[in-house]
Protein backbone atom coordinates (compact mmCIF):
# COMPACT_ATOMS: atom_id res chain seq x y z
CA UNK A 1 0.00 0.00 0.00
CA UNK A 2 2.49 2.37 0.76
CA UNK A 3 4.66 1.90 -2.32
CA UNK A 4 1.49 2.20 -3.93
CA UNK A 5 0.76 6.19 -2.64
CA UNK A 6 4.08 6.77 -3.27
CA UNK A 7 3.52 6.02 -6.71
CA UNK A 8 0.81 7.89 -6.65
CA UNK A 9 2.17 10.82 -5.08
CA UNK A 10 4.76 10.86 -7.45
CA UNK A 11 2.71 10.70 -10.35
CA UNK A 12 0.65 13.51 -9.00
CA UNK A 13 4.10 15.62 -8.93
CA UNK A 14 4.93 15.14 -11.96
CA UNK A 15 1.93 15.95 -13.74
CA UNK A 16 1.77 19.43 -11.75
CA UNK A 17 5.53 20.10 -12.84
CA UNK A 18 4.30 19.46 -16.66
CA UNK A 19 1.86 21.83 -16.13
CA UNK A 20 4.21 24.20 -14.59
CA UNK A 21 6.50 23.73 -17.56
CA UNK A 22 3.99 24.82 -19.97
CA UNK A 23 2.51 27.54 -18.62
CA UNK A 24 5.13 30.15 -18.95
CA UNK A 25 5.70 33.89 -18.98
CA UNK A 26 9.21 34.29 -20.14
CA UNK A 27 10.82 33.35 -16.53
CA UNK A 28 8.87 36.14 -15.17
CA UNK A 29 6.26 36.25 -12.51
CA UNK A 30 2.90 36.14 -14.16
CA UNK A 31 0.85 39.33 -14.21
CA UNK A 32 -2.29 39.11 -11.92
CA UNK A 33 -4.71 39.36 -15.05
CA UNK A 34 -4.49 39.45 -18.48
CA UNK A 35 -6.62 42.56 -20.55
CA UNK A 36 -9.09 41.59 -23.14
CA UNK A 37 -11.91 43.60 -25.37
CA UNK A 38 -15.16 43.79 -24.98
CA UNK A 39 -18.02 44.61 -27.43
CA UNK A 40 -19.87 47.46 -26.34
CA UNK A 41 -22.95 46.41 -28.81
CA UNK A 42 -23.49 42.50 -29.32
CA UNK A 43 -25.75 40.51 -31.11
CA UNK A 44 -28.43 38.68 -28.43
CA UNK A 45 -27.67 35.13 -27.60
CA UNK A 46 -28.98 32.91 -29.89
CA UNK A 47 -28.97 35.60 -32.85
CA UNK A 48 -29.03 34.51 -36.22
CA UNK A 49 -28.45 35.89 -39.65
CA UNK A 50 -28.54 34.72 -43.29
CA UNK A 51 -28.08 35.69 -47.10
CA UNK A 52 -26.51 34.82 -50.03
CA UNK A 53 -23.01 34.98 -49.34
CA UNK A 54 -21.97 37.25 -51.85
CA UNK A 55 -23.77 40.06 -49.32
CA UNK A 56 -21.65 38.99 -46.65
CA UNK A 57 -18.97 41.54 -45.22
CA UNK A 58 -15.79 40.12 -44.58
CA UNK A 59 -13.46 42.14 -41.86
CA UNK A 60 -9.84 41.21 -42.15
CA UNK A 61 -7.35 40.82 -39.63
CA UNK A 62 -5.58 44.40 -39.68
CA UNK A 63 -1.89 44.64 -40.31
CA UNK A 64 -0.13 46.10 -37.51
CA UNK A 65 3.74 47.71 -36.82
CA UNK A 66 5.98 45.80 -34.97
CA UNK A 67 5.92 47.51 -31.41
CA UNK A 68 1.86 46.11 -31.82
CA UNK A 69 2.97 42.52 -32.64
CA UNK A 70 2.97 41.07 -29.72
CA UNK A 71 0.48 40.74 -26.50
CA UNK A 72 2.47 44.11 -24.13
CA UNK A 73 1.12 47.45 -24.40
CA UNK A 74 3.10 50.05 -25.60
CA UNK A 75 4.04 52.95 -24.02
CA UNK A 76 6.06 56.01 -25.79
CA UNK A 77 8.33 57.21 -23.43
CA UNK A 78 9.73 59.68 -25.87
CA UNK A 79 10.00 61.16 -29.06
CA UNK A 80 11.81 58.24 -30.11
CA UNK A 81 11.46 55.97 -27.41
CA UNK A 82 8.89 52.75 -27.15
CA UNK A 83 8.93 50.93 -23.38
CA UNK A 84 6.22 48.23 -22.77
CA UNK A 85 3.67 48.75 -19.78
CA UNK A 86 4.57 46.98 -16.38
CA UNK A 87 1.92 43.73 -15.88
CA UNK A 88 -0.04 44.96 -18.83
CA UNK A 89 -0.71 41.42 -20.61
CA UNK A 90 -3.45 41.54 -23.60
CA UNK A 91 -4.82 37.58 -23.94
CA UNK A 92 -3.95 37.71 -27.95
CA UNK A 93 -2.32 40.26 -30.25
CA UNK A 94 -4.11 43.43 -30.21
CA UNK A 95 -4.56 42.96 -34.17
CA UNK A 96 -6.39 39.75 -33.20
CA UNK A 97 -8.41 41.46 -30.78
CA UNK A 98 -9.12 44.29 -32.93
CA UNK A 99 -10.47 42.53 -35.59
CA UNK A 100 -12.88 40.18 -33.33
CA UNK A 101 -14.26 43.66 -31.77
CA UNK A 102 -14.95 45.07 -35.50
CA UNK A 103 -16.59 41.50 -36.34
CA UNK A 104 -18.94 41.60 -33.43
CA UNK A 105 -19.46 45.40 -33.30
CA UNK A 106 -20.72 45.70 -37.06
CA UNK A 107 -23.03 42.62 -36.93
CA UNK A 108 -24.62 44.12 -33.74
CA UNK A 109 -25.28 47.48 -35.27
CA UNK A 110 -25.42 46.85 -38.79
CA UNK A 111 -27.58 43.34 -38.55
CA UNK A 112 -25.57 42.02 -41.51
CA UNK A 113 -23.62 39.15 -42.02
CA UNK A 114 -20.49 39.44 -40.85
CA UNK A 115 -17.32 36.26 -42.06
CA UNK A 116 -14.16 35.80 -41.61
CA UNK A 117 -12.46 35.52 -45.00
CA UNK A 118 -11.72 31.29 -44.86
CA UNK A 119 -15.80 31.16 -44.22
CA UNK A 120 -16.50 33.84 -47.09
CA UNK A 121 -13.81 31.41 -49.54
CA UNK A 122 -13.31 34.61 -51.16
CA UNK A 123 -16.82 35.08 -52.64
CA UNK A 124 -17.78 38.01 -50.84
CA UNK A 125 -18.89 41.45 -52.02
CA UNK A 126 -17.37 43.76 -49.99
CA UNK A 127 -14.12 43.95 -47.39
CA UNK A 128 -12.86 45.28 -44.71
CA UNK A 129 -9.49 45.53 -43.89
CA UNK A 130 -6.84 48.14 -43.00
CA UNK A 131 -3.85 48.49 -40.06
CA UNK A 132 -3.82 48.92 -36.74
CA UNK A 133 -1.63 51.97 -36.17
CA UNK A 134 -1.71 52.84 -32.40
CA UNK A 135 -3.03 50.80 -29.56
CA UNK A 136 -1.41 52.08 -26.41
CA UNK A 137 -0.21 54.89 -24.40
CA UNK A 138 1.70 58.18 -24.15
CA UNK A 139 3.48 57.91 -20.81
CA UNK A 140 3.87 62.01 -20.75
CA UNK A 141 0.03 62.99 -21.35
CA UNK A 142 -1.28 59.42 -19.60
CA UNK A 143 -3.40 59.43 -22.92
CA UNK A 144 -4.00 56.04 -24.75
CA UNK A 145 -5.03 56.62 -28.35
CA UNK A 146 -6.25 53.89 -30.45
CA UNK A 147 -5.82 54.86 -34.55
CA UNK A 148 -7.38 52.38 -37.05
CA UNK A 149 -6.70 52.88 -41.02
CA UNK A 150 -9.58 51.25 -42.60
CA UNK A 151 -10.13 50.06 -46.65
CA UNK A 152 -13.26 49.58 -47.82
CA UNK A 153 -13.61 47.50 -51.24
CA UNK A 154 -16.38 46.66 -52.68
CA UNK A 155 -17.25 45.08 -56.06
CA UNK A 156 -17.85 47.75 -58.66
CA UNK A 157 -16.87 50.34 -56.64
CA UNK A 158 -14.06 52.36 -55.95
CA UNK A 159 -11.53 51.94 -53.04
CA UNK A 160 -12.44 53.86 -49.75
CA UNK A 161 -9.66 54.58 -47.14
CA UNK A 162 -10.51 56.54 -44.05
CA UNK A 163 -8.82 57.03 -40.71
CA UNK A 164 -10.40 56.49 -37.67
CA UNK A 165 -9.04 57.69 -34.18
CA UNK A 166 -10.05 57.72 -30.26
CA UNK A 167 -8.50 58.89 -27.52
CA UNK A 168 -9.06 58.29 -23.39
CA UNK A 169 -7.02 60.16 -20.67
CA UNK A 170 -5.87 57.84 -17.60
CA UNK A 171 -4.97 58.61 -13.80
CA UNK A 172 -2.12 56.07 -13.99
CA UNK A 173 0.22 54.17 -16.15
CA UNK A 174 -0.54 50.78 -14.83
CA UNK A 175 -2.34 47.74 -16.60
CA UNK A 176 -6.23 48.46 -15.53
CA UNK A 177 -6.78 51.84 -16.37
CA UNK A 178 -5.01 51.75 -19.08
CA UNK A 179 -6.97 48.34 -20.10
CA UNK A 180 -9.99 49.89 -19.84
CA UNK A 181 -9.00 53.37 -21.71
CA UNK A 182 -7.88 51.03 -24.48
CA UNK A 183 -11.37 49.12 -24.32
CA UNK A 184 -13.49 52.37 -24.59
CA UNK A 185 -11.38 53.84 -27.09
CA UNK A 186 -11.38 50.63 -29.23
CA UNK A 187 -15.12 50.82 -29.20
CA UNK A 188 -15.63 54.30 -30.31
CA UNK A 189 -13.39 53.71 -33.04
CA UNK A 190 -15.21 50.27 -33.79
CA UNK A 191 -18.99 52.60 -33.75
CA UNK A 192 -16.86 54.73 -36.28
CA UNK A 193 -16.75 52.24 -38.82
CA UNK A 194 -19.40 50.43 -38.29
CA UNK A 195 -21.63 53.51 -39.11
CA UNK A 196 -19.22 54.08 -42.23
CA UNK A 197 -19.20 50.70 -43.26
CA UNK A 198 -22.89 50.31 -44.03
């Protein structure tokens, strides 16, 4: 019996130290929650829409500069100087993030069909893309600013760039005020072109 808990034990130990192994933030102490977006319009639970799927609006994951690829939150120190904010952890790239609040923001308000472009299989009429320029914060005004270049093309029609912009003023530079600046300035932005974006 008792080489048998052992065994156990053992077995128990291990599997935790697995776990252990793969869960990991770069060596570092793990920050004590990771920021996320949230829709301020969504579509009801169990909402449904259909059409042809040549209607269908497909958003595109934005292109993004490299101080944005990657899940920290910029902060510009300087004129020429990027740092990354202290425990600020987003859960996926802000690109990602971006794209999933346009998706869910334009469906809401717009009641349209909304794909991603592997559902669409390129048979859709219009698109959405564009680049993510700024998602973060200016340490010397605590001001985050979210800027979103967006490109419009539809079939038959010309191209249509427009940028949209949002800023929110924070008390601090630490992760949840600036998390949640970042959230409400994402979602005015996202309002933006959903209204422009038909």
């Amino acid at each position: 019996m008792t080489t048998i808990r052992k065994g156990k034990s053992l077995a128990i130990l291990a599997g935790f130290s697995l776990l252990s192994a793969c869960v990991s933030f770069g060596g570092t102490k793990p920050p004590p929650y990771l920021l996320s977006l949230t829709s301020d319009s969504k579509p009801g639970a169990g909402a449904a829409r259909s059409g042809p799927q040549s209607g269908a609006l497909v958003v595109r994951l934005p292109s993004a500069p490299q101080k944005l690829n990657n899940v920290r939150v910029p902060v510009r120190a300087g004129a020429t100087t990027i740092a990354y904010l202290k425990d600020a952890i987003w859960v996926d790239k802000p690109a990602r993030l971006f794209q999933g609040l346009l998706t869910e923001t334009i469906a809401a308000k717009n009641d349209r069909l909304v794909l991603t472009p592997a559902q669409a299989s390129g048979r859709a009429e219009t698109y959405l893309s564009g680049e993510l320029i700024n998602f973060g914060l200016d340490g010397p005004s605590l001001t985050v600013t979210v800027t979103y270049d967006a490109v419009k093309m539809r079939d038959g029609q010309p191209v249509e760039k427009r940028r949209f912009e949002a800023s929110e003023n924070v008390f601090a530079a630490e992760a949840g005020p600036v998390g949640e600046a970042l959230n409400s300035a994402a979602n005015k932005v996202v309002l933006e072109v959903a209204e422009w974006v038909g």
